[in-house]
C-alpha atoms as a PDB file:
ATOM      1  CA  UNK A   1      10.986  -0.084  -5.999  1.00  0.00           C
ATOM      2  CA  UNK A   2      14.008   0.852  -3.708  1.00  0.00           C
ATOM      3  CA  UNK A   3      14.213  -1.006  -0.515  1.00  0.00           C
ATOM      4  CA  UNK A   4      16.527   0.968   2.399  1.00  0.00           C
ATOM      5  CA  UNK A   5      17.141   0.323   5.551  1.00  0.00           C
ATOM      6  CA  UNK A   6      17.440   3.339   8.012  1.00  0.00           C
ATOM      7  CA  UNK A   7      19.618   4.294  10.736  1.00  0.00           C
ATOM      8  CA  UNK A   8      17.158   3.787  12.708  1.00  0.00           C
ATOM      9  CA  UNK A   9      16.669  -0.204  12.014  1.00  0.00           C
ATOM     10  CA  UNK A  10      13.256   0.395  10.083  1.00  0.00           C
ATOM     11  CA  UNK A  11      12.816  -0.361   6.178  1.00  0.00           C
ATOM     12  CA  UNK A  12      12.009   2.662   3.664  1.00  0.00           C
ATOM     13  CA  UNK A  13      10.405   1.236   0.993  1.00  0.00           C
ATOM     14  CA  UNK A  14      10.014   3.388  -2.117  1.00  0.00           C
ATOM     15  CA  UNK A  15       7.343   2.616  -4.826  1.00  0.00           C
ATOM     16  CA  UNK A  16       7.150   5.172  -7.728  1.00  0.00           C
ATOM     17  CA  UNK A  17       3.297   5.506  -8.797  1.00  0.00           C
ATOM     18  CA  UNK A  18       1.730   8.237 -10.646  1.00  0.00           C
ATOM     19  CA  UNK A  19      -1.732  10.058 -10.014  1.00  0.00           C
ATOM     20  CA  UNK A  20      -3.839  10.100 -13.181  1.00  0.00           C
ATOM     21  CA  UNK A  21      -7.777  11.203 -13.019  1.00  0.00           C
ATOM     22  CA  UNK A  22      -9.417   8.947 -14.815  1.00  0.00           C
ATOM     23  CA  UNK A  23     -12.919   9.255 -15.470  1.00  0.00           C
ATOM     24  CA  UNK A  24     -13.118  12.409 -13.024  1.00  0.00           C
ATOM     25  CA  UNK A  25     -11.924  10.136 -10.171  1.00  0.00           C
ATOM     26  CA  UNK A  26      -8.011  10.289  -9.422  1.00  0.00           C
ATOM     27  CA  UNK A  27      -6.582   7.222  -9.689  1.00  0.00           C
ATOM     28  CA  UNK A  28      -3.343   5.566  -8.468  1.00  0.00           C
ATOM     29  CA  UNK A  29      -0.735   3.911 -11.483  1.00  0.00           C
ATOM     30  CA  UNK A  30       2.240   2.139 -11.070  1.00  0.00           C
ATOM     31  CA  UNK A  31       4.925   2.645 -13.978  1.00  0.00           C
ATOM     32  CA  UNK A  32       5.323   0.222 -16.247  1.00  0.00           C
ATOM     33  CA  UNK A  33       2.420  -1.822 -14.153  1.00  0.00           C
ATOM     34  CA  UNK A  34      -0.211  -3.345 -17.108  1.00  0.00           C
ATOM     35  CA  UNK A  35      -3.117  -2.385 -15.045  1.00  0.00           C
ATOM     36  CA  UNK A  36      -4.419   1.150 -15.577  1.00  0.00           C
ATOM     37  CA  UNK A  37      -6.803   1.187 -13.033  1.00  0.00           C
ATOM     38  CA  UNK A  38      -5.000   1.092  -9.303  1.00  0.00           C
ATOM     39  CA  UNK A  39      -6.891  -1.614  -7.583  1.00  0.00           C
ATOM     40  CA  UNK A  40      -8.674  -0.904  -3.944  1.00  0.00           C
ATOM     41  CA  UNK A  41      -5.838  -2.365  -2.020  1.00  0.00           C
ATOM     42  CA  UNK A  42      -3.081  -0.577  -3.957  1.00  0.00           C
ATOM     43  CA  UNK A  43      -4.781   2.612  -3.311  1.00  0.00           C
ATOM     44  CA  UNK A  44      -5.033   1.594   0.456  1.00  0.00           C
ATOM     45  CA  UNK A  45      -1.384   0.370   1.281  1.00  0.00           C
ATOM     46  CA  UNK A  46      -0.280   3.759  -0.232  1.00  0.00           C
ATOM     47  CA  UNK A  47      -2.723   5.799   1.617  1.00  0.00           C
ATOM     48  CA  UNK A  48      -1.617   4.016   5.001  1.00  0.00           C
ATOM     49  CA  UNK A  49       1.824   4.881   4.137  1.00  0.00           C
ATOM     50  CA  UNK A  50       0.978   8.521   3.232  1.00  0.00           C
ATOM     51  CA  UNK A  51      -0.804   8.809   6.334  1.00  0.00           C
ATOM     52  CA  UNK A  52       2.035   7.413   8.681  1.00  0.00           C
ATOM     53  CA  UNK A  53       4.211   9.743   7.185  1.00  0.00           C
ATOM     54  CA  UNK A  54       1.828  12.726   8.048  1.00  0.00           C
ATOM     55  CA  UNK A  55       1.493  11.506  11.582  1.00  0.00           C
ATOM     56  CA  UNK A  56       5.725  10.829  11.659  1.00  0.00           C
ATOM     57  CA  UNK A  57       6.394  14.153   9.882  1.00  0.00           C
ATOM     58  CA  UNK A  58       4.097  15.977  12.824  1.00  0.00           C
ATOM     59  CA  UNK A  59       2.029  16.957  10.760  1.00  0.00           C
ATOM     60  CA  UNK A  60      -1.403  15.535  12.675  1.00  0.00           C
ATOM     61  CA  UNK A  61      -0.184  14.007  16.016  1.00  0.00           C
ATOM     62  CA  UNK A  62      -2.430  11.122  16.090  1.00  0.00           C
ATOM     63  CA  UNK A  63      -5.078   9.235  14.369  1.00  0.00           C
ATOM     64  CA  UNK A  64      -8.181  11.340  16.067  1.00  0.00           C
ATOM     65  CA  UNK A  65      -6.798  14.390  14.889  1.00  0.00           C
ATOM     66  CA  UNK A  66      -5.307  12.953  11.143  1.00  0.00           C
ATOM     67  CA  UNK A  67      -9.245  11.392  10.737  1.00  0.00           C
ATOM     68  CA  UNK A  68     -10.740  14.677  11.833  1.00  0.00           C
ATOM     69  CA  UNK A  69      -8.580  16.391   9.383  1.00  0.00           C
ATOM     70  CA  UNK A  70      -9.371  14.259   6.068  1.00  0.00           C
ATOM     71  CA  UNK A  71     -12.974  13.702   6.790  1.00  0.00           C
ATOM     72  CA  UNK A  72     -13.092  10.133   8.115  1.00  0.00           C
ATOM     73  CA  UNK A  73     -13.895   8.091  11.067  1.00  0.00           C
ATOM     74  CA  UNK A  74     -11.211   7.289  12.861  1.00  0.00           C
ATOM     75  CA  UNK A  75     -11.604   3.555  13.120  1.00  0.00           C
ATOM     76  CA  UNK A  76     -11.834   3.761   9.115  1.00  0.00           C
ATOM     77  CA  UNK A  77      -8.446   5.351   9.458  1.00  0.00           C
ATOM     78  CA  UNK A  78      -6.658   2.898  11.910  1.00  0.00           C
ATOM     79  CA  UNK A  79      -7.827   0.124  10.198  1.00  0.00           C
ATOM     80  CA  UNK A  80      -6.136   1.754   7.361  1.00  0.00           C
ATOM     81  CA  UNK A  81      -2.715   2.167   8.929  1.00  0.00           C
ATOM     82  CA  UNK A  82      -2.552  -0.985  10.017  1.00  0.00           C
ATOM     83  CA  UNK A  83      -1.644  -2.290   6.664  1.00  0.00           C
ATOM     84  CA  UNK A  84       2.047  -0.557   7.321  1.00  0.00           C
ATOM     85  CA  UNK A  85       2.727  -3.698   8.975  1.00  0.00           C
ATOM     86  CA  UNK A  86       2.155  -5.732   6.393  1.00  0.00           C
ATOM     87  CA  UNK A  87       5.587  -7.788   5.396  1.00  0.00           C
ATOM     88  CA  UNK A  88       7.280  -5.749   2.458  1.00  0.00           C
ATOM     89  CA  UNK A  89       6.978  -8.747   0.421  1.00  0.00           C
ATOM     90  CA  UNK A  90       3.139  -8.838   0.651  1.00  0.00           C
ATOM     91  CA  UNK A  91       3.348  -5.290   0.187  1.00  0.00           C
ATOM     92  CA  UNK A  92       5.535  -5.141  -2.999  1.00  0.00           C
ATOM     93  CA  UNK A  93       3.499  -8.329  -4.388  1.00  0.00           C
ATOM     94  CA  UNK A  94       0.488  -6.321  -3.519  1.00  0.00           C
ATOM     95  CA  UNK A  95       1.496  -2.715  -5.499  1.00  0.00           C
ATOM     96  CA  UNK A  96       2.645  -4.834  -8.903  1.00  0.00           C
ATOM     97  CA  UNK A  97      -0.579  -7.057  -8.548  1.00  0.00           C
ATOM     98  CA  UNK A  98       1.261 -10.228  -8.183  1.00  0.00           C
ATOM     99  CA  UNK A  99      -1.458 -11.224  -5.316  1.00  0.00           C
ATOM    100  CA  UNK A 100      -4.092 -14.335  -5.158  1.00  0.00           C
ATOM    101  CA  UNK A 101      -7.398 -12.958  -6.975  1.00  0.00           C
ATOM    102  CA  UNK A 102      -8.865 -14.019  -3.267  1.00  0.00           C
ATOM    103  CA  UNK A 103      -6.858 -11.135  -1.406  1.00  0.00           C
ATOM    104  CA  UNK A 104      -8.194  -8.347  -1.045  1.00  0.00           C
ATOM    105  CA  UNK A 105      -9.231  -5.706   2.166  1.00  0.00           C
ATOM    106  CA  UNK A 106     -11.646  -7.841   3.879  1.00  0.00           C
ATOM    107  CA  UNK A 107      -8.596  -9.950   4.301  1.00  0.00           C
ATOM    108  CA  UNK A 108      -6.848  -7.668   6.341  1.00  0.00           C
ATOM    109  CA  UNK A 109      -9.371  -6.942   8.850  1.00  0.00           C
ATOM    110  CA  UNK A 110      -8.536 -10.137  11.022  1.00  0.00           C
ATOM    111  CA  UNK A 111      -5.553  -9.313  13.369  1.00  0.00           C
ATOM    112  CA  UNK A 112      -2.114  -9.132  11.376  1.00  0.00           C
ATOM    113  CA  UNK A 113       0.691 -11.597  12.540  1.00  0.00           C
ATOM    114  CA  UNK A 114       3.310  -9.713  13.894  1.00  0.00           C
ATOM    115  CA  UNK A 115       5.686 -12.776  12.348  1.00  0.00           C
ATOM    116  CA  UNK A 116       6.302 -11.420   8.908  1.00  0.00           C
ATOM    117  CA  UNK A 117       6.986 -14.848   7.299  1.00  0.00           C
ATOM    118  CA  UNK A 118       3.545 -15.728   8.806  1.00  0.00           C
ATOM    119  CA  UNK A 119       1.664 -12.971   7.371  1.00  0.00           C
ATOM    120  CA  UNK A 120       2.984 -14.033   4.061  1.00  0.00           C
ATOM    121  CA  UNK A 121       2.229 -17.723   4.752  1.00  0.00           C
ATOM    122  CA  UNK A 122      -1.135 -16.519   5.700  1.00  0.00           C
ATOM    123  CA  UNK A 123      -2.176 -14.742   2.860  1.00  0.00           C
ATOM    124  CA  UNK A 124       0.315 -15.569  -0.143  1.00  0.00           C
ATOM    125  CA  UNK A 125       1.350 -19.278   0.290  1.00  0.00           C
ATOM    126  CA  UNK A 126       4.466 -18.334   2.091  1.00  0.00           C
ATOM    127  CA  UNK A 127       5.822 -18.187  -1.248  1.00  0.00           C
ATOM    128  CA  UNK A 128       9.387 -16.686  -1.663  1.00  0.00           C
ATOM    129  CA  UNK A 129      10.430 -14.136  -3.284  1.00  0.00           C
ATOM    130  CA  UNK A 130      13.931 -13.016  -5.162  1.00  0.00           C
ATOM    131  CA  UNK A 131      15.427  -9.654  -4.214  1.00  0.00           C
ATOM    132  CA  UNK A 132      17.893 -10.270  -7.181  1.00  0.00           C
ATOM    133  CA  UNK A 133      20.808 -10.094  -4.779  1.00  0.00           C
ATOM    134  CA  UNK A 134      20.618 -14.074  -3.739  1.00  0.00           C
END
């Protein structure tokens, strides 16, 4: 994973994963992950990504039109993005499955704290986590 922070002020996180299809259905692997099969909220923290980057990149210019697009209701779709604000921590704990067993999308349907260090309280202890420059 390669953590960067933009010009801009925002964080670019970069997570390698690999497509594989997997009996017929495409499936969503992180390298050197031991899971084969990408879990539900893997696959939907990358798709909320992809889709942000659609909408950033112009290519749809907003959720109604992005939703249209792919086939989906739109409130399917926001709830969806929303988990771009999820704390990079919770988001790299979630993508190498180092997560409670208890989290999982239901979870995220509540409001999300805008308080990163209370999102992660909220749903993973509040337990930190190294960087490996400390």
């Amino acid at each position: 994973m390669i953590n960067k922070i933009l010009e801009d002020g925002r964080l670019q996180v970069i997570v390698p994963i690999k497509f594989r299809t997997i009996s017929a259905r495409k499936r969503i692997v992180i390298p050197g992950s031991p899971a084969d099969d990408a879990e539900p909220l893997v696959r939907q923290v990358a798709r909320a990504f992809r889709w942000q980057r659609y909408i950033d990149e112009g290519k749809f210019k907003n959720i109604v039109e992005l939703a249209s697009a792919i086939g989906q209701n739109k409130a399917t779709v926001a709830a969806t993005l929303r988990l771009q604000l999820l704390s990079p921590v919770i988001v790299h704990r979630i993508i190498t499955g180092d997560v409670p067993r208890t989290l999982n999308l239901s979870k995220f349907r509540t409001s999300i704290p805008d308080v990163l260090k209370d999102q992660e309280e909220r749903w993973i202890g509040g337990e930190a986590m190294s960087w490996g420059d400390e």
